[in-house]
Structure formats: structure tokens, C-alpha cells
N, C-alpha and C. Protein backbone atom coordinates (compact mmCIF):
# COMPACT_ATOMS: atom_id res chain seq x y z
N UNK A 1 137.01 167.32 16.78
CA UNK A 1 136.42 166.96 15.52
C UNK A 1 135.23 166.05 15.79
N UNK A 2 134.16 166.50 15.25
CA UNK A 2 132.67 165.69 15.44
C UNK A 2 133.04 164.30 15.22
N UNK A 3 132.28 163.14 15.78
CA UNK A 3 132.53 161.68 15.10
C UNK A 3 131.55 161.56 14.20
N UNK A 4 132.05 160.52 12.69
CA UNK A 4 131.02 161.13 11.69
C UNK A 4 130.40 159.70 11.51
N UNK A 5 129.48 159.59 11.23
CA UNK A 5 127.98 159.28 11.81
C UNK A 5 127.21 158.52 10.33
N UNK A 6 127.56 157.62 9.97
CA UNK A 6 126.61 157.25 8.39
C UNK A 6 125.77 156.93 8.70
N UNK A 7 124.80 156.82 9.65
CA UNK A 7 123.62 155.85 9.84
C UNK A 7 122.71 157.54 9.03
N UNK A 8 121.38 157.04 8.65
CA UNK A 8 120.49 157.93 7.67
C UNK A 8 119.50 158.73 8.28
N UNK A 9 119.73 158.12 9.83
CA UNK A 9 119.07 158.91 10.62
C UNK A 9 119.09 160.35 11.24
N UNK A 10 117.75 160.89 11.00
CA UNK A 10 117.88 162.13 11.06
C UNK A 10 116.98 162.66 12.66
N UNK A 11 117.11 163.87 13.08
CA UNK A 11 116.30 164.15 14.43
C UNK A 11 115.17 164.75 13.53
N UNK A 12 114.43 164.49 12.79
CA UNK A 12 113.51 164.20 12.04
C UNK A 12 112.78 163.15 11.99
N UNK A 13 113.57 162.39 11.93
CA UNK A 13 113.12 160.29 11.83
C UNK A 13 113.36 159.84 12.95
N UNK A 14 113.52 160.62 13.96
CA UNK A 14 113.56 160.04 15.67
C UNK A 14 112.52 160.56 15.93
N UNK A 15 112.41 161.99 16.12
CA UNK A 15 110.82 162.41 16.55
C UNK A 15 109.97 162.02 15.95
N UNK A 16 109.80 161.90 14.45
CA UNK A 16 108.37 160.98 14.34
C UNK A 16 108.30 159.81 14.13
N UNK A 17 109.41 158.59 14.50
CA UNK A 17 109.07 157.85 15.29
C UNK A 17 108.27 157.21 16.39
N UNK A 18 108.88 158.52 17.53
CA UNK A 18 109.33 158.31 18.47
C UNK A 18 107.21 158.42 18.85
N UNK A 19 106.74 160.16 18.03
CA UNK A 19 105.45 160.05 18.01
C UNK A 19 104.45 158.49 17.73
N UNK A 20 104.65 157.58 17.11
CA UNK A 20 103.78 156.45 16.33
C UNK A 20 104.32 155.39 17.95
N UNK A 21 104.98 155.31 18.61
CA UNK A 21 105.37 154.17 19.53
C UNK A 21 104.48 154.30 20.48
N UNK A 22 104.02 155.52 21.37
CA UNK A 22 103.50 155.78 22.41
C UNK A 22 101.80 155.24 21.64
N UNK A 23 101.38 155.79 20.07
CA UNK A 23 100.26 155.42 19.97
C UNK A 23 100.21 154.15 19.92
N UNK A 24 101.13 153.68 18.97
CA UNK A 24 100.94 152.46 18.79
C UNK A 24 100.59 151.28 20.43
N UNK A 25 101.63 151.65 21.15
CA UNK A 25 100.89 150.76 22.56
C UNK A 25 99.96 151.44 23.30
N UNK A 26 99.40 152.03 23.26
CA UNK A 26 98.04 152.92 23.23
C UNK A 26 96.76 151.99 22.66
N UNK A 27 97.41 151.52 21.48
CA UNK A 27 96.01 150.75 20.10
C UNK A 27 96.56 149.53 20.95
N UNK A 28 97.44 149.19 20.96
CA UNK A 28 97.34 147.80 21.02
C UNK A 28 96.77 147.54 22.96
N UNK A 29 97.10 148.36 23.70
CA UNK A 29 95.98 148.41 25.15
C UNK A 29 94.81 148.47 25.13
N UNK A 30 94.10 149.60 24.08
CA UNK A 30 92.79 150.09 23.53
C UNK A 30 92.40 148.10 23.40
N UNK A 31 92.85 147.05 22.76
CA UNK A 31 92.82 145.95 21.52
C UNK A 31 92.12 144.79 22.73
N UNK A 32 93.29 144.80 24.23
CA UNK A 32 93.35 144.01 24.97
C UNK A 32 92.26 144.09 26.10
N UNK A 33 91.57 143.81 26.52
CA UNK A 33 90.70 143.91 27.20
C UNK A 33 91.74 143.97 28.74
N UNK A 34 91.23 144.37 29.56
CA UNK A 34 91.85 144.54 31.10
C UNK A 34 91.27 143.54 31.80
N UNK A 35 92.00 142.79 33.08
CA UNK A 35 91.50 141.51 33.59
C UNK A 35 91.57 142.04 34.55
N UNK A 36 91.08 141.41 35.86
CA UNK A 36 91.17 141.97 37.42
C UNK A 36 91.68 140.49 38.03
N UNK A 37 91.28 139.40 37.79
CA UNK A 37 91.32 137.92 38.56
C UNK A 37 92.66 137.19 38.04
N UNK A 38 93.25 136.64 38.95
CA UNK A 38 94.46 135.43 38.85
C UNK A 38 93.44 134.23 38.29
N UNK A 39 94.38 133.51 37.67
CA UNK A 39 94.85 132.45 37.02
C UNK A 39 93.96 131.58 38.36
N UNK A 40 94.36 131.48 39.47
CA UNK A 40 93.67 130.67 40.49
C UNK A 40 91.82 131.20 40.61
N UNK A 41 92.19 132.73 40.87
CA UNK A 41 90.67 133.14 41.02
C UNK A 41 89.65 133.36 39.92
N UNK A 42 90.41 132.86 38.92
CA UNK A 42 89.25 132.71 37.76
C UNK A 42 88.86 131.63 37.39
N UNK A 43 89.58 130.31 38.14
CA UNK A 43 89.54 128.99 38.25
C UNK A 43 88.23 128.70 39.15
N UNK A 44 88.32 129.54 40.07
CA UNK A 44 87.19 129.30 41.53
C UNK A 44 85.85 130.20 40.82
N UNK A 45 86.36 131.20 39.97
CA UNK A 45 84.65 131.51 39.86
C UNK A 45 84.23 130.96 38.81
N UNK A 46 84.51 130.66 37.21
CA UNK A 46 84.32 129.72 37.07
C UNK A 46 83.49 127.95 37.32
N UNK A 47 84.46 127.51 38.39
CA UNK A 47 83.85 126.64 39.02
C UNK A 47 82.26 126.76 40.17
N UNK A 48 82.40 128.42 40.18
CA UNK A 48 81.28 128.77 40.47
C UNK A 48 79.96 129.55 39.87
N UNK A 49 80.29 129.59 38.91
CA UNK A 49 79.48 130.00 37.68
C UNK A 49 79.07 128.70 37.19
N UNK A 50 79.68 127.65 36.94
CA UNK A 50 79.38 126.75 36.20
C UNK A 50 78.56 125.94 37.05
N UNK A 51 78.17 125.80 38.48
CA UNK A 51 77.11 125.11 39.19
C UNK A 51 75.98 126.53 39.05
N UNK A 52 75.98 127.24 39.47
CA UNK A 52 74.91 128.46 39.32
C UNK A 52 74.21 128.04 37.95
N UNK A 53 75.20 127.78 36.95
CA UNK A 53 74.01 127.37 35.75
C UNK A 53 74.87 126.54 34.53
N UNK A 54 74.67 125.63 35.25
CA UNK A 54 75.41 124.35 34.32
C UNK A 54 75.51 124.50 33.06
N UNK A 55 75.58 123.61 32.00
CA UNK A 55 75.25 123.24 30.88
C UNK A 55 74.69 121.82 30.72
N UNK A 56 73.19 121.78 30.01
CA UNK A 56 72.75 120.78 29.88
C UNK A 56 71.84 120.38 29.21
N UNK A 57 71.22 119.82 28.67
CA UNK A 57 70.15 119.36 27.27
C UNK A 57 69.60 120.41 26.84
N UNK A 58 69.55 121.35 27.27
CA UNK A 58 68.77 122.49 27.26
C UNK A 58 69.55 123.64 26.40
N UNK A 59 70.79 123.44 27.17
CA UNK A 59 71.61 124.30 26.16
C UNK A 59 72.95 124.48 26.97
N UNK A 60 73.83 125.43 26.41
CA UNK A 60 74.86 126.13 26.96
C UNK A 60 74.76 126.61 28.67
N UNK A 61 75.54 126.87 29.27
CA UNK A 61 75.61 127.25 30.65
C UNK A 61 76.61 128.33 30.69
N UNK A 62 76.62 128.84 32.33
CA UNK A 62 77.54 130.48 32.46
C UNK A 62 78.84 129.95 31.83
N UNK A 63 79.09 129.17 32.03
CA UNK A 63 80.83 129.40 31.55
C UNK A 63 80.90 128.87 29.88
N UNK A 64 80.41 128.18 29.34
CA UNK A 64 80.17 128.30 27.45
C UNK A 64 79.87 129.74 27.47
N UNK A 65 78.89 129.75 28.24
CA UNK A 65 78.03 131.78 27.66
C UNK A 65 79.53 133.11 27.79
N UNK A 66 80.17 132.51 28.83
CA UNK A 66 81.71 133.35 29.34
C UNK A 66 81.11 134.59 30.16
N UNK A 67 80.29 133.70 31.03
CA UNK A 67 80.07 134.82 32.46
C UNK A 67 81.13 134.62 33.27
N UNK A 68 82.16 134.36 33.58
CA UNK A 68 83.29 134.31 34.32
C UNK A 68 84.18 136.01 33.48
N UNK A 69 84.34 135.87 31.93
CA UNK A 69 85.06 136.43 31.86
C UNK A 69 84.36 137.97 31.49
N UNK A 70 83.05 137.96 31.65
CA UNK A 70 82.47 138.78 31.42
C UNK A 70 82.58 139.74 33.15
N UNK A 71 81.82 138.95 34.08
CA UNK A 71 82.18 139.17 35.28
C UNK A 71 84.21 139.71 35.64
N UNK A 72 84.92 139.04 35.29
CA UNK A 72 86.57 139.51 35.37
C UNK A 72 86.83 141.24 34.11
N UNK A 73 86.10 140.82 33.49
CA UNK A 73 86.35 142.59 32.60
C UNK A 73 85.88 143.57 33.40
N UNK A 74 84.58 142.92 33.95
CA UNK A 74 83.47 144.16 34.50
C UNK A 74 84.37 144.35 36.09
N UNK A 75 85.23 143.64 36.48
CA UNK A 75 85.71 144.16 37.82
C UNK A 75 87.04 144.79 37.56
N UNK A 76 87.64 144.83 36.07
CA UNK A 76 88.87 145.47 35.54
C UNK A 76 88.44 146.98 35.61
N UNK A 77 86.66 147.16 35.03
CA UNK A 77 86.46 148.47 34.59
C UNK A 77 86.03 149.41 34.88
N UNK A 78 84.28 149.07 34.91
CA UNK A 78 83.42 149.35 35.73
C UNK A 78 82.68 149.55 36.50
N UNK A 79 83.46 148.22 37.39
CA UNK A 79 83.28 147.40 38.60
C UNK A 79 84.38 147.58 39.44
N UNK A 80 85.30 148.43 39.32
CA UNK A 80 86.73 147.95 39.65
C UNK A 80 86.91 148.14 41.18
N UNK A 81 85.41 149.25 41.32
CA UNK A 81 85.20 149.76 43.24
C UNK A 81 84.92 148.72 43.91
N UNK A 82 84.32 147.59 43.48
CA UNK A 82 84.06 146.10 43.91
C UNK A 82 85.18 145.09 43.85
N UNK A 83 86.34 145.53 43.34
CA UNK A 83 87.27 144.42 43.77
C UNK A 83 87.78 143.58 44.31
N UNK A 84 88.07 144.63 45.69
CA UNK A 84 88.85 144.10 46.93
C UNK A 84 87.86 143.17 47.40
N UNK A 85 86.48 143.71 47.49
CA UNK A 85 85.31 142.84 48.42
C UNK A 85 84.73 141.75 47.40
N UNK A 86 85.12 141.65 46.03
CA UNK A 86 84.60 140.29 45.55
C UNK A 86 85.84 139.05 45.35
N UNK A 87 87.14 139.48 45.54
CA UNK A 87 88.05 139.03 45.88
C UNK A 87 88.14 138.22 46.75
N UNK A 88 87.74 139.27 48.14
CA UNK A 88 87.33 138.27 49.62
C UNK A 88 86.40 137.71 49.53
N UNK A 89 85.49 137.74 48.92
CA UNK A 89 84.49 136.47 48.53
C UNK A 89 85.03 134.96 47.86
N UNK A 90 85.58 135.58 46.75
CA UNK A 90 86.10 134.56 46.22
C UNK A 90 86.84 133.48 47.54
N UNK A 91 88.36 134.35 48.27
CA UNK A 91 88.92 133.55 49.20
C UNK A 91 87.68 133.53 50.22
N UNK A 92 87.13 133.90 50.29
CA UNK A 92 86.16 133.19 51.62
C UNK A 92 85.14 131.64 50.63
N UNK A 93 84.93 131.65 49.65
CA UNK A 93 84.53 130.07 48.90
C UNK A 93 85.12 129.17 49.30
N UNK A 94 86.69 129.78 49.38
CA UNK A 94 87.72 128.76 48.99
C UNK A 94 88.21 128.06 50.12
N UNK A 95 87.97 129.31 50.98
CA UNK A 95 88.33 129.00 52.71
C UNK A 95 87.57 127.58 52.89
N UNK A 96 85.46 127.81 52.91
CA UNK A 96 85.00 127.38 52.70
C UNK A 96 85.13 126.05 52.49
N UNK A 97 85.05 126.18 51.46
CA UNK A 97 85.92 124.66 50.78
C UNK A 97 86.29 123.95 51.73
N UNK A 98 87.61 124.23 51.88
CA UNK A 98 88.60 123.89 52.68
C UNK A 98 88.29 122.87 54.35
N UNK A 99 87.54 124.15 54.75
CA UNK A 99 87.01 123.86 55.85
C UNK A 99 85.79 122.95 55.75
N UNK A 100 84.91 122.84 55.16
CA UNK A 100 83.79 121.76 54.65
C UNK A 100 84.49 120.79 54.27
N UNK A 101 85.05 120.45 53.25
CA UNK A 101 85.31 119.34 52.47
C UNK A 101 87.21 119.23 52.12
N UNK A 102 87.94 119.98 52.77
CA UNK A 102 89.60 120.00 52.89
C UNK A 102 89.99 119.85 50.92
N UNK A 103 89.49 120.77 50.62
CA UNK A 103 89.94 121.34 49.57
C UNK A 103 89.02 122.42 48.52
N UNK A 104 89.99 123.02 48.00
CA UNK A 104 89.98 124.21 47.19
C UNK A 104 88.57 124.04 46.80
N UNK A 105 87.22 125.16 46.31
CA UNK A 105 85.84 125.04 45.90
C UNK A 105 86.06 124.46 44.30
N UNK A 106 87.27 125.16 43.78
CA UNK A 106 87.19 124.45 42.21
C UNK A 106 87.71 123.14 42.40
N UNK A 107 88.11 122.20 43.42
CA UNK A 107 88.78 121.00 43.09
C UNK A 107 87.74 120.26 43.69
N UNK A 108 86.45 120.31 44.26
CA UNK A 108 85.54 119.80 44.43
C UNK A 108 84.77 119.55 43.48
N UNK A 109 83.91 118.06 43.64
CA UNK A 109 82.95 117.44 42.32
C UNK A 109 82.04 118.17 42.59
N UNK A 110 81.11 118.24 41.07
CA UNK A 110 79.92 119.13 41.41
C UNK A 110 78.98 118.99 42.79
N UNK A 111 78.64 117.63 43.00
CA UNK A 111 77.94 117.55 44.12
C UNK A 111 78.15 118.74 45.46
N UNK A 112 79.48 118.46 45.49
CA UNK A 112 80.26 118.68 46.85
C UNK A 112 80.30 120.46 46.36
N UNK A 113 80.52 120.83 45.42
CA UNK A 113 80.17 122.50 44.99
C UNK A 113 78.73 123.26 45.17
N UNK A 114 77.89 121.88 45.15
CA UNK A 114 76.28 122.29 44.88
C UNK A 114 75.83 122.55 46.83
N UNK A 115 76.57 121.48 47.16
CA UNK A 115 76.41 121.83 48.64
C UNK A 115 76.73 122.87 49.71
N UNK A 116 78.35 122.99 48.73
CA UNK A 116 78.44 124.46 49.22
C UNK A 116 78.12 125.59 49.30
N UNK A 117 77.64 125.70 47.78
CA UNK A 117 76.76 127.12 47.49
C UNK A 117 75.54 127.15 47.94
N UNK A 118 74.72 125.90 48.21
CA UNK A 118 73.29 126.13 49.25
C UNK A 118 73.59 126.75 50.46
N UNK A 119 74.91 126.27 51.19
CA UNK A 119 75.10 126.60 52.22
C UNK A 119 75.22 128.40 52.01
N UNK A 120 75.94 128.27 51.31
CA UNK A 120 76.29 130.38 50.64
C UNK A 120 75.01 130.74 50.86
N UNK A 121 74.41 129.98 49.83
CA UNK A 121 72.98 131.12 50.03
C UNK A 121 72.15 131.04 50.62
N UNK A 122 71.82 129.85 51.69
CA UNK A 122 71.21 129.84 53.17
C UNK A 122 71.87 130.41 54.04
N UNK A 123 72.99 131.43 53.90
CA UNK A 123 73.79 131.64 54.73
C UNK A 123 73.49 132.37 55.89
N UNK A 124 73.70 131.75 57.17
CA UNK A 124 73.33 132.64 58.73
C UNK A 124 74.28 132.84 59.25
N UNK A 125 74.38 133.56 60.32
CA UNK A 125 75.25 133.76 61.39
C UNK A 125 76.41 134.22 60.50
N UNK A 126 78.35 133.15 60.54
CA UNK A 126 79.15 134.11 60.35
C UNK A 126 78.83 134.07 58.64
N UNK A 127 78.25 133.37 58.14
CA UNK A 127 78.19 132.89 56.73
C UNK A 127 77.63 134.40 55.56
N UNK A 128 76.53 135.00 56.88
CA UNK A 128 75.80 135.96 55.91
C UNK A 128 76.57 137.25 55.11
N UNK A 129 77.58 137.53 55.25
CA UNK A 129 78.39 137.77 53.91
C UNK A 129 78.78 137.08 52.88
N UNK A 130 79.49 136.21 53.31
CA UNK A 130 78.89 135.26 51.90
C UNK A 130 77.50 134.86 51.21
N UNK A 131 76.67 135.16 51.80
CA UNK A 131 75.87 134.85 51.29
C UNK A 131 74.98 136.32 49.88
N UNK A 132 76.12 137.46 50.92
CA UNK A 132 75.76 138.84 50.00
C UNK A 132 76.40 138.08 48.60
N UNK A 133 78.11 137.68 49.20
CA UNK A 133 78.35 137.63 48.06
C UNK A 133 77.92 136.70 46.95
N UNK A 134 77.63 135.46 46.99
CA UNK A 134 77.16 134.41 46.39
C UNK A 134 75.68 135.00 45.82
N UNK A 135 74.98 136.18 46.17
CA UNK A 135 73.40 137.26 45.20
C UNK A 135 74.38 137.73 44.32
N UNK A 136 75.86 138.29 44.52
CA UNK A 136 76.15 139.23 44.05
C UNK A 136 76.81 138.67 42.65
N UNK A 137 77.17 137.68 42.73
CA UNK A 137 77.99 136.36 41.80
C UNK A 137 76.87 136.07 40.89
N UNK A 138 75.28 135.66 41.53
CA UNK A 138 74.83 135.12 41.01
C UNK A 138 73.83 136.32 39.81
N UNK A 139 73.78 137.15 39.86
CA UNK A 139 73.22 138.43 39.33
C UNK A 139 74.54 138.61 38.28
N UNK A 140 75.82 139.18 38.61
CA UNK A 140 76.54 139.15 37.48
C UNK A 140 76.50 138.18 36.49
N UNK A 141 76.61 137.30 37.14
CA UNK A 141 76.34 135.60 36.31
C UNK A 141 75.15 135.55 34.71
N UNK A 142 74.21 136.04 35.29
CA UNK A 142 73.08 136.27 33.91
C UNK A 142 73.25 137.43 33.71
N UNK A 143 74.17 138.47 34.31
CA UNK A 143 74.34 139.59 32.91
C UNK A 143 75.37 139.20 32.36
N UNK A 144 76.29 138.45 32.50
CA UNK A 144 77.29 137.72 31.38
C UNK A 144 76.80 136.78 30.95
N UNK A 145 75.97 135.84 30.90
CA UNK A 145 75.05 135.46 30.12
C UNK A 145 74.36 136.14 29.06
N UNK A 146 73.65 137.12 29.49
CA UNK A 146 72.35 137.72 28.41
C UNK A 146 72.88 138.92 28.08
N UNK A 147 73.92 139.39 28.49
CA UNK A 147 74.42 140.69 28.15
C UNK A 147 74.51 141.01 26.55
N UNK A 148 74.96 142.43 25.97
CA UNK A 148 75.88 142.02 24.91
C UNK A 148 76.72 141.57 24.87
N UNK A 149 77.18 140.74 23.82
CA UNK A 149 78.81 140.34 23.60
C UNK A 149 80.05 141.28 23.60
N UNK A 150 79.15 142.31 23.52
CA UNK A 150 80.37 143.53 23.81
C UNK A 150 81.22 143.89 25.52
N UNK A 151 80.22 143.43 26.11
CA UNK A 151 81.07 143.61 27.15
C UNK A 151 81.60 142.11 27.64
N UNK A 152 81.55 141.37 27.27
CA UNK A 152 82.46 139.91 27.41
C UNK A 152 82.04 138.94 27.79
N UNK A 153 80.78 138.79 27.96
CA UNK A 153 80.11 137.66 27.93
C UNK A 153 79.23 137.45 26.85
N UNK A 154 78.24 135.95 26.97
CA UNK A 154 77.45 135.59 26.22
C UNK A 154 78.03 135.36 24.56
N UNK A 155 79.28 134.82 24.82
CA UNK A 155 80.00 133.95 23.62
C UNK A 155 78.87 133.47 22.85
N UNK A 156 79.28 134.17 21.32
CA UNK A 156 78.61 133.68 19.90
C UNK A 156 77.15 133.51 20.22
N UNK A 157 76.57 134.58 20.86
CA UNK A 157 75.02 134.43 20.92
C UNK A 157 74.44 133.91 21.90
N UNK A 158 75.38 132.74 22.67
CA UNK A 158 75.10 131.78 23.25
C UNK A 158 73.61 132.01 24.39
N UNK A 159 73.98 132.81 24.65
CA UNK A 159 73.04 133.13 25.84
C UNK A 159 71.49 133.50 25.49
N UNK A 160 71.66 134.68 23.92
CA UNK A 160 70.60 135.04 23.35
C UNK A 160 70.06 134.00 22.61
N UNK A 161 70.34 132.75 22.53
CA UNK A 161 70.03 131.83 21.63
C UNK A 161 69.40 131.21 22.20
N UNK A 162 69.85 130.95 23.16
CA UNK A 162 69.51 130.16 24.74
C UNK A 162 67.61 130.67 25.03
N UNK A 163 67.52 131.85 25.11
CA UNK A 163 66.30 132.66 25.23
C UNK A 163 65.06 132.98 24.26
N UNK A 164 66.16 132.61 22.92
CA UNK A 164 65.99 133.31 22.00
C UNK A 164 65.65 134.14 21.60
N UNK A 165 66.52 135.01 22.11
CA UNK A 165 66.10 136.74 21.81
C UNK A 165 67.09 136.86 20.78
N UNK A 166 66.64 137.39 19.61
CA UNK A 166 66.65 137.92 18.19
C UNK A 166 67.80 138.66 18.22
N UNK A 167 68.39 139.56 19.39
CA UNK A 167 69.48 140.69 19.35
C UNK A 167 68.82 142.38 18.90
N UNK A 168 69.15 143.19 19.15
CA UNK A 168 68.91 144.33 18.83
C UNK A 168 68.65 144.86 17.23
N UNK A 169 67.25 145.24 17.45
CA UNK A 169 67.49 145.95 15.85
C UNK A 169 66.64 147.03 15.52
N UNK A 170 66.93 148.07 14.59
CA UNK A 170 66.58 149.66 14.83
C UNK A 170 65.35 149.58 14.03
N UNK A 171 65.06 148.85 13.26
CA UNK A 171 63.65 148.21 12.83
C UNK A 171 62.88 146.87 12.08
N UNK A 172 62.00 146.62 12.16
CA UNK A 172 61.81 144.95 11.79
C UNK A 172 60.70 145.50 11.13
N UNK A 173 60.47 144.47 10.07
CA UNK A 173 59.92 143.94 9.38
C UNK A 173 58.26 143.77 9.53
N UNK A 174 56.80 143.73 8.94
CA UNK A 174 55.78 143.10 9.24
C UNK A 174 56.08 142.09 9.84
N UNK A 175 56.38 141.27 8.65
CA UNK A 175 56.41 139.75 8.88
C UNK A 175 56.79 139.07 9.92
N UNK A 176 58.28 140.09 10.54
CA UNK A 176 58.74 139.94 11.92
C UNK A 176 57.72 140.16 13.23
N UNK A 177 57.15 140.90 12.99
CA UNK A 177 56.35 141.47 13.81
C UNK A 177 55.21 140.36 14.66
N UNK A 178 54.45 139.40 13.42
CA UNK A 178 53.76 138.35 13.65
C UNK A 178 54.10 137.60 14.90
N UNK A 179 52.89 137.34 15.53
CA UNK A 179 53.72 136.23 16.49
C UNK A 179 53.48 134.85 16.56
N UNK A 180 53.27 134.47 15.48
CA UNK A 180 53.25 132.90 15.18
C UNK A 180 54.54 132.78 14.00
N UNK A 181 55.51 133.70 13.94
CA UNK A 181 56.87 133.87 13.30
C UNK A 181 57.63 134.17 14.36
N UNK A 182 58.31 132.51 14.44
CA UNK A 182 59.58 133.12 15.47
C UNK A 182 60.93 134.19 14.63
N UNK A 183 61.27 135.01 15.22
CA UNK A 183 62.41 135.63 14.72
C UNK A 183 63.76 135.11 14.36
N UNK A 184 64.24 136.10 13.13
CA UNK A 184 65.40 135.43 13.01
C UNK A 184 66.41 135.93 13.74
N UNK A 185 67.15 135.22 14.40
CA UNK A 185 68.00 136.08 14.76
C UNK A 185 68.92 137.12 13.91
N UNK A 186 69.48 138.20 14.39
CA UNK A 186 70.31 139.11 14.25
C UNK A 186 71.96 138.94 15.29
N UNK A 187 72.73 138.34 14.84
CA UNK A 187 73.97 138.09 15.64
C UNK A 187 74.71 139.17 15.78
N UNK A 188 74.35 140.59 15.96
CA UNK A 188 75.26 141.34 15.83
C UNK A 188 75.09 141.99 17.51
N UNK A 189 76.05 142.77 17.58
CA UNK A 189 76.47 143.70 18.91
C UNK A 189 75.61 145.04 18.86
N UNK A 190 75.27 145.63 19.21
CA UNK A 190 74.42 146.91 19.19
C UNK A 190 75.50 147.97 19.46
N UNK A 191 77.01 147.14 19.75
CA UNK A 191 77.65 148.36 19.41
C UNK A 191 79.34 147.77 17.86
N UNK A 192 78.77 146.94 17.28
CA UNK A 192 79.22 146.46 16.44
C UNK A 192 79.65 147.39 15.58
N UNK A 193 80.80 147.54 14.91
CA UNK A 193 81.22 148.68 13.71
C UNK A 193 81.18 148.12 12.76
């Protein structure tokens, strides 16, 4: 004799269920951006973004602008063939560090960071890979700066504000046009919905 069963559920209301779960964490992956860097190694670039281009009277710097996390998306995505070897960059800073000044590159005062990275990018003999990598840091660095905000840097304009570049737009104005009229900005994404 069958065991009888009151729940209201039907193999109707399981399968299309069962359809909405797989999308649903689908949207919500689509939502999350993908990271490539630890908790430690986003600490060290960071700390190395933020001497590459401080913040100071002038304005915002890489890490307000969020060239760290702009740089960590771009090695989740489209960068991701560059991993392993900006990784070993990173631990070769840190080595660095270590060996210069007996500790970690992010637990060093700026001074002692500013010295290191001259050394990066004067780099000879065994140094001159680091020194690829420290061009290669420093080039991502202002495209997470000046980039769009769409790909994860240059927080709230910051960077375009910085320059003051206006942002993208499919047409302007006379008045815009003038050049004794600075522009207004446009805060939007060029791939904004």
C-alpha cells in the first residue's frame, strides 16, 4: 500500500522549481563581480598603488580612484592569463620587503615603500623582473584610475574628475563645444542601463 503523502507538492512544483534555482544563482554570480587576489595580496597592492599615486591636495589617488580593485577584477577576467606571473610579483615585493627592511611591503611607512619601488623600477641584475613587473602595476594603475567605472575602478568619477574629463557622450551641445566653457560633467558609464 502506497504511503500517503499530504504535502501539496506536485512533480509539477518540483520541476519548476527546481528550473528558477540554477537561474537564480546564475543572476546572483552574473551580480558579484569575480576576484583573483587574497585578503593579504590585495593588502600589498594596494599599498602599492597607493605610493604609485598617493592622494593629495590635488585630489584623490589609485586607491580612493579603486585601482587595486579594478586591477583584482581585471586579473579574475580578462587578465586571468596574467595571474600566476602577477602573483609572483606581488610575492617577489614582499620578499623584497623583507629582505630590505625585515618586513612585509604593506607594513612598511611610506618612505620605506617609496624606496622600494625606486629600487623596482631601477631594477638591474636579479631585480629586472621586477622591475617588468612594477611597468606592469604601474600602467594597470591609471587604467583603474581613468577607466570606466564599469570595469571597477575610478570610484564615483573620481579619477575623471581628477582630469576633468566630462565622461562619454553621444552628443553635446554648442555651448559645450566652446572652449572658454569648461564642461559639465556627465557621471554616467558608457555602458550604464
Amino acid at each position: 500500500m502506497p504511503e500517503e503523502n499530504n504535502s501539496n507538492l506536485t512533480r509539477r512544483t518540483v520541476i519548476a522549481a527546481a528550473t528558477f534555482v540554477p537561474l537564480a544563482a546564475i543572476t546572483a554570480a552574473a551580480q558579484t563581480p569575480a576576484t583573483a587576489l587574497s585578503p593579504a595580496e590585495l593588502k600589498t597592492l594596494e599599498a602599492f598603488v597607493d605610493r604609485l599615486v598617493p592622494k593629495d591636495e590635488n585630489g584623490p589617488g589609485a586607491v580612493e580612484c579603486g585601482a587595486a580593485n579594478y586591477i583584482d577584477r581585471a586579473l579574475a577576467g580578462a587578465l586571468a592569463a596574467e595571474k600566476a606571473t602577477f602573483l609572483a610579483g606581488l610575492a617577489g615585493v614582499d620578499l623584497l620587503g623583507q629582505m630590505m627592511h625585515q618586513a612585509l611591503f604593506a607594513d612598511l611607512s611610506p618612505e620605506l615603500r617609496d624606496d622600494l619601488l625606486t629600487t623596482l623600477e631601477n631594477g638591474t641584475g636579479n631585480l629586472s623582473n621586477l622591475r617588468v613587473f612594477f611597468n606592469r602595476v604601474r600602467r594597470l594603475t591609471l587604467e583603474g584610475m581613468f577607466s570606466d567605472p564599469y570595469y571597477g575602478g575610478n570610484n564615483n568619477f573620481a579619477g575623471w574628475d581628477l582630469i576633468r574629463y566630462p565622461g562619454p557622450r553621444l552628443a553635446v551641445a554648442p555651448e559645450d563645444q566652446k572652449m572658454s566653457t569648461p564642461p559639465k560633467p556627465y557621471r554616467r558609464s558608457a555602458y550604464a542601463r
